[in-house]
PDB file of N, CA and C in Angstrom:
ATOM      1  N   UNK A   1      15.398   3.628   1.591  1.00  0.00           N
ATOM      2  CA  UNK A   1      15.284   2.696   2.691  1.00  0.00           C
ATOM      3  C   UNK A   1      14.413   1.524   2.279  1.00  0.00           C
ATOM      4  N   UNK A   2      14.888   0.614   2.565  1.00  0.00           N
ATOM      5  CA  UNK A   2      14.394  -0.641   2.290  1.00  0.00           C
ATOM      6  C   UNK A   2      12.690  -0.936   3.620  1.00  0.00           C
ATOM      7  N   UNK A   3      11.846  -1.750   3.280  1.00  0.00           N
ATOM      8  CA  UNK A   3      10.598  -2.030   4.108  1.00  0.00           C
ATOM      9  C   UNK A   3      11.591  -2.795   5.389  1.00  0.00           C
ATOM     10  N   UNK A   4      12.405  -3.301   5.710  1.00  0.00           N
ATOM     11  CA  UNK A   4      12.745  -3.941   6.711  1.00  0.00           C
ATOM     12  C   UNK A   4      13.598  -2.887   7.616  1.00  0.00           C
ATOM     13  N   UNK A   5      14.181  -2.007   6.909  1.00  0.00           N
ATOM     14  CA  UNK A   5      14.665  -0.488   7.407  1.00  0.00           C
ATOM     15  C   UNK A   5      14.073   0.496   7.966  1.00  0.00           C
ATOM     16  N   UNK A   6      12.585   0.379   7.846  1.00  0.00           N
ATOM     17  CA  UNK A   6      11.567   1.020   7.820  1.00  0.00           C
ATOM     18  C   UNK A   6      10.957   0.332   9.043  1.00  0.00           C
ATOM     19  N   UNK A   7      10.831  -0.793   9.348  1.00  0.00           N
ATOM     20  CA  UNK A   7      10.453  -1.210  10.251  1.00  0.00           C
ATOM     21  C   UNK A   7      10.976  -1.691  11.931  1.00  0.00           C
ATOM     22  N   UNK A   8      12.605  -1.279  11.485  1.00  0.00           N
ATOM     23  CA  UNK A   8      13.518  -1.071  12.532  1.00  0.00           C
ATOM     24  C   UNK A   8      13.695   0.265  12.874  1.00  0.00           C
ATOM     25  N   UNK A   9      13.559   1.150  12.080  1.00  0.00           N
ATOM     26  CA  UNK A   9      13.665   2.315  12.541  1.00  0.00           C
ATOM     27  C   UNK A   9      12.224   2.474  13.559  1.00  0.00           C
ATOM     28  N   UNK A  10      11.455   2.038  12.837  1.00  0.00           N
ATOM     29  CA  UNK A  10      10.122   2.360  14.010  1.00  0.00           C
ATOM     30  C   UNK A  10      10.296   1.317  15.536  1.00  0.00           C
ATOM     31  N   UNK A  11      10.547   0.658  15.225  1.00  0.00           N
ATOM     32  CA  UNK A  11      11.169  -0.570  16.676  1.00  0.00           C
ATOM     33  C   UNK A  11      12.281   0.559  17.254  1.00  0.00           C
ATOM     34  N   UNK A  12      12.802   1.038  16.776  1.00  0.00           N
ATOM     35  CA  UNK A  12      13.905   2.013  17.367  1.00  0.00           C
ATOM     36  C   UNK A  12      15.580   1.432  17.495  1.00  0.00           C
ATOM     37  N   UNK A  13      15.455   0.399  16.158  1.00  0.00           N
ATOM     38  CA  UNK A  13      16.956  -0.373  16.073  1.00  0.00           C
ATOM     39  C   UNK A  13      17.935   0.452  14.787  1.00  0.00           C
ATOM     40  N   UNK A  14      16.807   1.441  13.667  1.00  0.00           N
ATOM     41  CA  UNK A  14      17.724   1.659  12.873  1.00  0.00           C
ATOM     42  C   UNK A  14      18.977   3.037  13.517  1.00  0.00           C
ATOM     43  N   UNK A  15      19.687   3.416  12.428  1.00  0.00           N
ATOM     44  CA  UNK A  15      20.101   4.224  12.790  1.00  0.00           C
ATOM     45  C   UNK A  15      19.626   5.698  12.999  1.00  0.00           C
ATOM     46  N   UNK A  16      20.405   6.742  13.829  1.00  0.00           N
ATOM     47  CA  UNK A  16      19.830   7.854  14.152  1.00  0.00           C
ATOM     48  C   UNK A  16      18.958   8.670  12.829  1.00  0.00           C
ATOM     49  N   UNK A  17      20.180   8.765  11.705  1.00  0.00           N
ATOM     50  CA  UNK A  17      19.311   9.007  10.432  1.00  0.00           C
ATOM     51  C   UNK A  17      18.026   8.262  10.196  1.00  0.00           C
ATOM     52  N   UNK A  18      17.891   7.119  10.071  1.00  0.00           N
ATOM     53  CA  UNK A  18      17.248   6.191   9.704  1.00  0.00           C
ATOM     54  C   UNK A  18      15.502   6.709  10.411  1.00  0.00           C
ATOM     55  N   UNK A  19      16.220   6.827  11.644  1.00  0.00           N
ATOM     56  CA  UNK A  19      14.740   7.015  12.569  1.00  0.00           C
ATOM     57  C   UNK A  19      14.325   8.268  12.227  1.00  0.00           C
ATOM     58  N   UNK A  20      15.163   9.413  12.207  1.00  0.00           N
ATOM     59  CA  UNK A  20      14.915  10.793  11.781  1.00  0.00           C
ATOM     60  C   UNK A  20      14.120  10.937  10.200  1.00  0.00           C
ATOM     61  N   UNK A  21      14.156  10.146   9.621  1.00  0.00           N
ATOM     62  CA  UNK A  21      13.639  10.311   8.119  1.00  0.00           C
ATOM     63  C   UNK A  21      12.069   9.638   8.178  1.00  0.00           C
ATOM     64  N   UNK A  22      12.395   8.227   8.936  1.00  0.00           N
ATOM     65  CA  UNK A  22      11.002   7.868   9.173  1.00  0.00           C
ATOM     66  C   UNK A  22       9.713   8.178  10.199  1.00  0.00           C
ATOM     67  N   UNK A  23      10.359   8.978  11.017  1.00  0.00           N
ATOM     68  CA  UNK A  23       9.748  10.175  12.155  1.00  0.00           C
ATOM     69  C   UNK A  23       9.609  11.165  12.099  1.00  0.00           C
ATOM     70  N   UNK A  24      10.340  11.944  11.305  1.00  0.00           N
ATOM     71  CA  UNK A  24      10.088  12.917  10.790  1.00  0.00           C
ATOM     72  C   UNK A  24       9.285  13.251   9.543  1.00  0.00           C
ATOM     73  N   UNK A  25       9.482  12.540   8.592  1.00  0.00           N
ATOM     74  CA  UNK A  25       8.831  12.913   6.961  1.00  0.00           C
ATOM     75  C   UNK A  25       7.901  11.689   6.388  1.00  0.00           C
ATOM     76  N   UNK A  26       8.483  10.553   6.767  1.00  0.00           N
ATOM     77  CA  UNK A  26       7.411   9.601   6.435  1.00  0.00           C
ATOM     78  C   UNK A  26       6.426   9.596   7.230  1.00  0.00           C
ATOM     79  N   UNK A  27       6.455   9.425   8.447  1.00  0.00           N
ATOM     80  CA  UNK A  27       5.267   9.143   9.434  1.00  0.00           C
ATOM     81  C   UNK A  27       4.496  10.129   9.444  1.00  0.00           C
ATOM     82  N   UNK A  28       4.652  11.174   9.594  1.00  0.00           N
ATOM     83  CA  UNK A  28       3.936  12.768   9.044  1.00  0.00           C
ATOM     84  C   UNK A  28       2.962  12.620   7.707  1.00  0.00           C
ATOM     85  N   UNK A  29       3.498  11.682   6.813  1.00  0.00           N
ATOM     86  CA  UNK A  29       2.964  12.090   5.853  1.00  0.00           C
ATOM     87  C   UNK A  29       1.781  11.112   5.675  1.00  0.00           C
ATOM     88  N   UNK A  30       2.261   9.297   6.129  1.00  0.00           N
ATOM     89  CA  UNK A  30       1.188   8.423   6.727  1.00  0.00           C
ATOM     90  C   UNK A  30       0.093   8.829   7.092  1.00  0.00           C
ATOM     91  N   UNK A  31       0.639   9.522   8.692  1.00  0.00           N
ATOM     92  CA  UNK A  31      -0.783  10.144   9.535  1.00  0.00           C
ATOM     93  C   UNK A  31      -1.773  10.967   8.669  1.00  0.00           C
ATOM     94  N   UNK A  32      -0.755  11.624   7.517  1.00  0.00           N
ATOM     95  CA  UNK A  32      -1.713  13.296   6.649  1.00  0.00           C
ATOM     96  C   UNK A  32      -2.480  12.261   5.585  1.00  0.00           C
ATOM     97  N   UNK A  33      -2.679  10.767   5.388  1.00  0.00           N
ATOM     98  CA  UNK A  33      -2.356  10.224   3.988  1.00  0.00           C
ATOM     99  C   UNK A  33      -4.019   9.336   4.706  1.00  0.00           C
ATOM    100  N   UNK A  34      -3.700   8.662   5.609  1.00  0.00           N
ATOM    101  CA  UNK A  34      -4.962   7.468   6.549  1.00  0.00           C
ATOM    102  C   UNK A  34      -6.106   8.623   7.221  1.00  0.00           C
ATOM    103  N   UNK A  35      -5.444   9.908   8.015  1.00  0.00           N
ATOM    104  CA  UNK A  35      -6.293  10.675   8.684  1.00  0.00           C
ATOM    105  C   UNK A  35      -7.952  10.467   7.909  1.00  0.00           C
ATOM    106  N   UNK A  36      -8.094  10.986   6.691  1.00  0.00           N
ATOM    107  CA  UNK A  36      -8.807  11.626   6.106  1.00  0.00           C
ATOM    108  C   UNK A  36      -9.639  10.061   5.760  1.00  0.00           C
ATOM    109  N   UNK A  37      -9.005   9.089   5.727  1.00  0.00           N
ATOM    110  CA  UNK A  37      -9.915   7.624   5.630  1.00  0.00           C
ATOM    111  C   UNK A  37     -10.583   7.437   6.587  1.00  0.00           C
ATOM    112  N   UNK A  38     -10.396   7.616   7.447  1.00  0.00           N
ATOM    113  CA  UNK A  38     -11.300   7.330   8.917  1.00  0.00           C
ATOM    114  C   UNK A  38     -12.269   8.518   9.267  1.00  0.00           C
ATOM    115  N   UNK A  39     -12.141   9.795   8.418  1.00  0.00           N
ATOM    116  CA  UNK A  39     -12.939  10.390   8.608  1.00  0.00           C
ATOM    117  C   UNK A  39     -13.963  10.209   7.835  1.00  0.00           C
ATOM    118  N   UNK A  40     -13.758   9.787   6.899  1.00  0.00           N
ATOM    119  CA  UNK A  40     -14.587   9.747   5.542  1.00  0.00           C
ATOM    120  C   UNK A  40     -15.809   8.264   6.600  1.00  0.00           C
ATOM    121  N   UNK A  41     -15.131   7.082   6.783  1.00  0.00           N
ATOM    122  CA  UNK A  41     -15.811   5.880   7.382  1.00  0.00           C
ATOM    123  C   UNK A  41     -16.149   6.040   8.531  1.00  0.00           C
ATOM    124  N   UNK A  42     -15.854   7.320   9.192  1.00  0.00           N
ATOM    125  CA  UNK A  42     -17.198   7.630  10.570  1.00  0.00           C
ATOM    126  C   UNK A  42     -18.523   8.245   9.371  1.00  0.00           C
ATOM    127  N   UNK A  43     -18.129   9.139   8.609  1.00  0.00           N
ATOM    128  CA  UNK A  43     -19.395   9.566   8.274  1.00  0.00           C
ATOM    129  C   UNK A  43     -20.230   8.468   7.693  1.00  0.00           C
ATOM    130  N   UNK A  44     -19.322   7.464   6.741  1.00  0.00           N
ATOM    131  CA  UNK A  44     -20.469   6.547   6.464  1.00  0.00           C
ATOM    132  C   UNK A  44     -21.236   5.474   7.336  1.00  0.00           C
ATOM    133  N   UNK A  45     -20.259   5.514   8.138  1.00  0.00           N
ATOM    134  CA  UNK A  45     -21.233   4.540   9.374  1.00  0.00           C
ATOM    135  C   UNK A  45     -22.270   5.360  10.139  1.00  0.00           C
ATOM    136  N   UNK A  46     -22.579   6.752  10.190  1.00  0.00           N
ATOM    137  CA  UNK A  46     -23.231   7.496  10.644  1.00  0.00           C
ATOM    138  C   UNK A  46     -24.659   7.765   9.497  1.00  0.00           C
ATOM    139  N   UNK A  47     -24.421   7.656   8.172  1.00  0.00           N
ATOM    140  CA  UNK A  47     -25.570   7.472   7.179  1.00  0.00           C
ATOM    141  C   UNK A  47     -26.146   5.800   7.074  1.00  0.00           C
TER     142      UNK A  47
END
């Protein structure tokens, strides 16, 4: 999938596949990928 494919599927224009791959397995893996950055930059704003 192309970045502009990627960004219609999240708008909710690509196709059913389209949205299913990026809702299902990419975005999953985003959330598992950033989570752990923001945890890390509460603790340092807390030292």
């Amino acid at each position: 999938m192309t970045p502009l494919e990627v960004v219609k599927a999240l708008l909710g224009e690509g196709t059913e596949r389209q949205q299913t791959v990026v809702m299902d397995f990419r975005l999953s893996r985003i959330v598992h990928a950033v989570l752990p950055v923001f945890a890390v930059q509460n603790e340092l704003r807390k030292n």
